[in-house]
N, C-alpha and C. Protein backbone atom coordinates (compact mmCIF):
# COMPACT_ATOMS: atom_id res chain seq x y z
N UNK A 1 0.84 -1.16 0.00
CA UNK A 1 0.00 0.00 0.00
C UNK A 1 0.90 1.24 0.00
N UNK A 2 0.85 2.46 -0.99
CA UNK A 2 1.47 3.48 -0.76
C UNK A 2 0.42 5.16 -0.85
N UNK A 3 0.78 5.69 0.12
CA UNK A 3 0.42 6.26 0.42
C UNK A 3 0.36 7.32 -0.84
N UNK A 4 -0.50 7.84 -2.00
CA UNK A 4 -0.22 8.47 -2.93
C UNK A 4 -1.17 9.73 -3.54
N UNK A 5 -0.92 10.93 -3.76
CA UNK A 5 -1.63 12.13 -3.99
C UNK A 5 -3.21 11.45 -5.08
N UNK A 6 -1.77 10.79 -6.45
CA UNK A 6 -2.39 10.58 -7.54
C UNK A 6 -1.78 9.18 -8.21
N UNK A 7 -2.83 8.70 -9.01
CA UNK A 7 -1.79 7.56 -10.04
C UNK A 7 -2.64 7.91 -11.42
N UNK A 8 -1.54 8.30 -12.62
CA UNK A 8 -2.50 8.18 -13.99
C UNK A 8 -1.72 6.87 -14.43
N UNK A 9 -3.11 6.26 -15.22
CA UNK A 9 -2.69 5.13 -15.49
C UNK A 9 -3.17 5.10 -16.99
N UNK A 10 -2.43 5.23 -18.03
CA UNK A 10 -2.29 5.14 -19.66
C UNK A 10 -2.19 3.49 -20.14
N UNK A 11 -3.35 3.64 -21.17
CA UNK A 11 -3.33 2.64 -21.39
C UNK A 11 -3.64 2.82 -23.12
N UNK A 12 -3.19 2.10 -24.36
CA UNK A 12 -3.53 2.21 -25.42
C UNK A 12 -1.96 1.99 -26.66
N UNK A 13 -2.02 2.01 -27.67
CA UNK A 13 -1.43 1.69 -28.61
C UNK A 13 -0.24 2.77 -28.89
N UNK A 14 0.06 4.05 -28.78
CA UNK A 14 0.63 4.94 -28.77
C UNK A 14 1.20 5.84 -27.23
N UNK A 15 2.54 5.64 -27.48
CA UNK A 15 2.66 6.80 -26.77
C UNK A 15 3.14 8.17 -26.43
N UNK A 16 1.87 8.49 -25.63
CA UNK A 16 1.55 10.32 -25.71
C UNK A 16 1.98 10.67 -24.68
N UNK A 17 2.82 11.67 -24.23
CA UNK A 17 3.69 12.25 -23.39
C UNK A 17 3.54 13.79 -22.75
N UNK A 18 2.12 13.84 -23.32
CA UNK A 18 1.94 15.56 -22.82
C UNK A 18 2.18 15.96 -21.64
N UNK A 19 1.72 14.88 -20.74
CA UNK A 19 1.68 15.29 -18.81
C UNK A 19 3.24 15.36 -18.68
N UNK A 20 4.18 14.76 -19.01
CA UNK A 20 5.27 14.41 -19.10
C UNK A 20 6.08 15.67 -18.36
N UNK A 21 6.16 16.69 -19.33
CA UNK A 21 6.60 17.93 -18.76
C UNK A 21 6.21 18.92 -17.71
N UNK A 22 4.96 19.20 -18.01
CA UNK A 22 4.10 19.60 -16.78
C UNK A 22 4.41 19.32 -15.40
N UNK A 23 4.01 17.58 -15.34
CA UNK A 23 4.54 17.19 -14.20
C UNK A 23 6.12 17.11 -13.69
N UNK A 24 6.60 17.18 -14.29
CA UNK A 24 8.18 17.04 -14.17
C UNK A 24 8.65 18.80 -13.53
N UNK A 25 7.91 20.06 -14.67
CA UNK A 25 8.44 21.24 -14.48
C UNK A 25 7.50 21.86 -12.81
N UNK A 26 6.11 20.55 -12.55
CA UNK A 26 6.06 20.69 -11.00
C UNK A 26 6.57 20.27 -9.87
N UNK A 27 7.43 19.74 -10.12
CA UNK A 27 8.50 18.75 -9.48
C UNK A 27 8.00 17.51 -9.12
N UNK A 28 6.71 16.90 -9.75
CA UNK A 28 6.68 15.56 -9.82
C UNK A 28 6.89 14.75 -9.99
N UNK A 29 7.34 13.47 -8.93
CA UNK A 29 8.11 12.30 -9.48
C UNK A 29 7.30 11.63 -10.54
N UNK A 30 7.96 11.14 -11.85
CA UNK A 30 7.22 10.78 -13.01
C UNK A 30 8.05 9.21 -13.39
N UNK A 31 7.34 8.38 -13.34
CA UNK A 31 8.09 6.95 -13.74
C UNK A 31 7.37 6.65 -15.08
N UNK A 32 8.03 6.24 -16.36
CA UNK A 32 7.38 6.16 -17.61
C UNK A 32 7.95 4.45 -17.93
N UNK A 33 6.86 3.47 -17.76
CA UNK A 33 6.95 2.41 -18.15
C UNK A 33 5.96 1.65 -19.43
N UNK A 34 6.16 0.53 -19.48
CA UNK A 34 5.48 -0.23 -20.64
C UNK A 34 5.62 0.68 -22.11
N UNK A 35 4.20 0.59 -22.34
CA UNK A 35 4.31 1.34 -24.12
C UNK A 35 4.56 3.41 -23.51
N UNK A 36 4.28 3.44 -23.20
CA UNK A 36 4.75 4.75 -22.92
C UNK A 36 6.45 4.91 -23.05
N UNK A 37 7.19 4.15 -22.44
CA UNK A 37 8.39 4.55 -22.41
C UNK A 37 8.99 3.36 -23.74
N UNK A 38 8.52 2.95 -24.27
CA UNK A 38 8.35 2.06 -25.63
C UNK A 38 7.00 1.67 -26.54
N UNK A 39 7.03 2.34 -27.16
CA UNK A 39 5.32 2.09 -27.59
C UNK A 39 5.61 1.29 -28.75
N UNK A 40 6.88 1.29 -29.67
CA UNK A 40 7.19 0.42 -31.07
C UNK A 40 7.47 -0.94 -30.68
N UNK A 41 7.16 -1.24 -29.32
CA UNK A 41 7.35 -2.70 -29.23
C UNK A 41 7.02 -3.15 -28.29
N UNK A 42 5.31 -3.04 -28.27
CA UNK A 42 4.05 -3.42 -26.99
C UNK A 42 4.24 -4.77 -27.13
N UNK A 43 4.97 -5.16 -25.46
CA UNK A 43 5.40 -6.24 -24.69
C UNK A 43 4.57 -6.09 -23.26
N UNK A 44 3.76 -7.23 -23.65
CA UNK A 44 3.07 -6.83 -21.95
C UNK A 44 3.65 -7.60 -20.80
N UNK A 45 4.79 -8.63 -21.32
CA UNK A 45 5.64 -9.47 -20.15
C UNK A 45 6.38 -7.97 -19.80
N UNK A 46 7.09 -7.41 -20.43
CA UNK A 46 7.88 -5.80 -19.87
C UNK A 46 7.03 -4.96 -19.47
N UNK A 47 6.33 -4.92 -19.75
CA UNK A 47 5.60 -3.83 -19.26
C UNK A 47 5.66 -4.72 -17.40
N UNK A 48 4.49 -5.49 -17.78
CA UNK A 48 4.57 -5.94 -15.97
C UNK A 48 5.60 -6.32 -15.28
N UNK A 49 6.91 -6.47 -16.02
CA UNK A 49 8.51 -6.52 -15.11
C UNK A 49 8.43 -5.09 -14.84
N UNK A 50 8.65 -4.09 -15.87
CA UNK A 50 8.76 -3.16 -15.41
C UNK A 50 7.89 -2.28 -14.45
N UNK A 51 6.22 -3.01 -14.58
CA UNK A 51 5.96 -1.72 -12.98
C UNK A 51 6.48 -3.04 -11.79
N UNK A 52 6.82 -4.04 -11.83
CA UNK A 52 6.69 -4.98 -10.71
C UNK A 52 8.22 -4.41 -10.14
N UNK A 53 9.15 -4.33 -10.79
CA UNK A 53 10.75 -3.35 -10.27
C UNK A 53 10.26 -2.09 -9.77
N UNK A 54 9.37 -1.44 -10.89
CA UNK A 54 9.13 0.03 -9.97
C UNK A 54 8.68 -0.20 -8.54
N UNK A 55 7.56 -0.78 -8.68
CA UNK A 55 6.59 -1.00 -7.48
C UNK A 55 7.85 -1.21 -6.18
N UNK A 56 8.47 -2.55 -6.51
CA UNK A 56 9.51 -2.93 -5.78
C UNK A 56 10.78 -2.00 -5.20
N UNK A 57 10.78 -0.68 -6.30
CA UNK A 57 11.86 -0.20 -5.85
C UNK A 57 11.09 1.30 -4.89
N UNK A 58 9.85 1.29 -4.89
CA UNK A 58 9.53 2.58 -4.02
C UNK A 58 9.38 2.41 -2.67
């Protein structure tokens, strides 16, 4: 369980990066996994390694 303001959770074929800066130039911590931080090669075994490390590493 973590204690958290917000979670956006993107889901779809492309990825769109608008919040990206916004949140970043508010000093929000921003973690960009699965098709977001690779969208030319939607892997859903990576995708769920990669939030299962995030998750793991907060």
């Amino acid at each position: 369980m973590l204690a958290v303001d917000s979670i956006v959770v993107c889901a779809g074929q492309e990825s769109v990066r608008d919040l990206l800066a916004p949140l970043e130039r508010a000093g929000t911590a921003v973690h960009i996994i699965g098709g977001a931080d690779e969208a030319s090669e939607l892997d859903a075994k990576r995708a769920i390694e990669q939030g299962t490390r995030l998750a793991a590493s907060l």
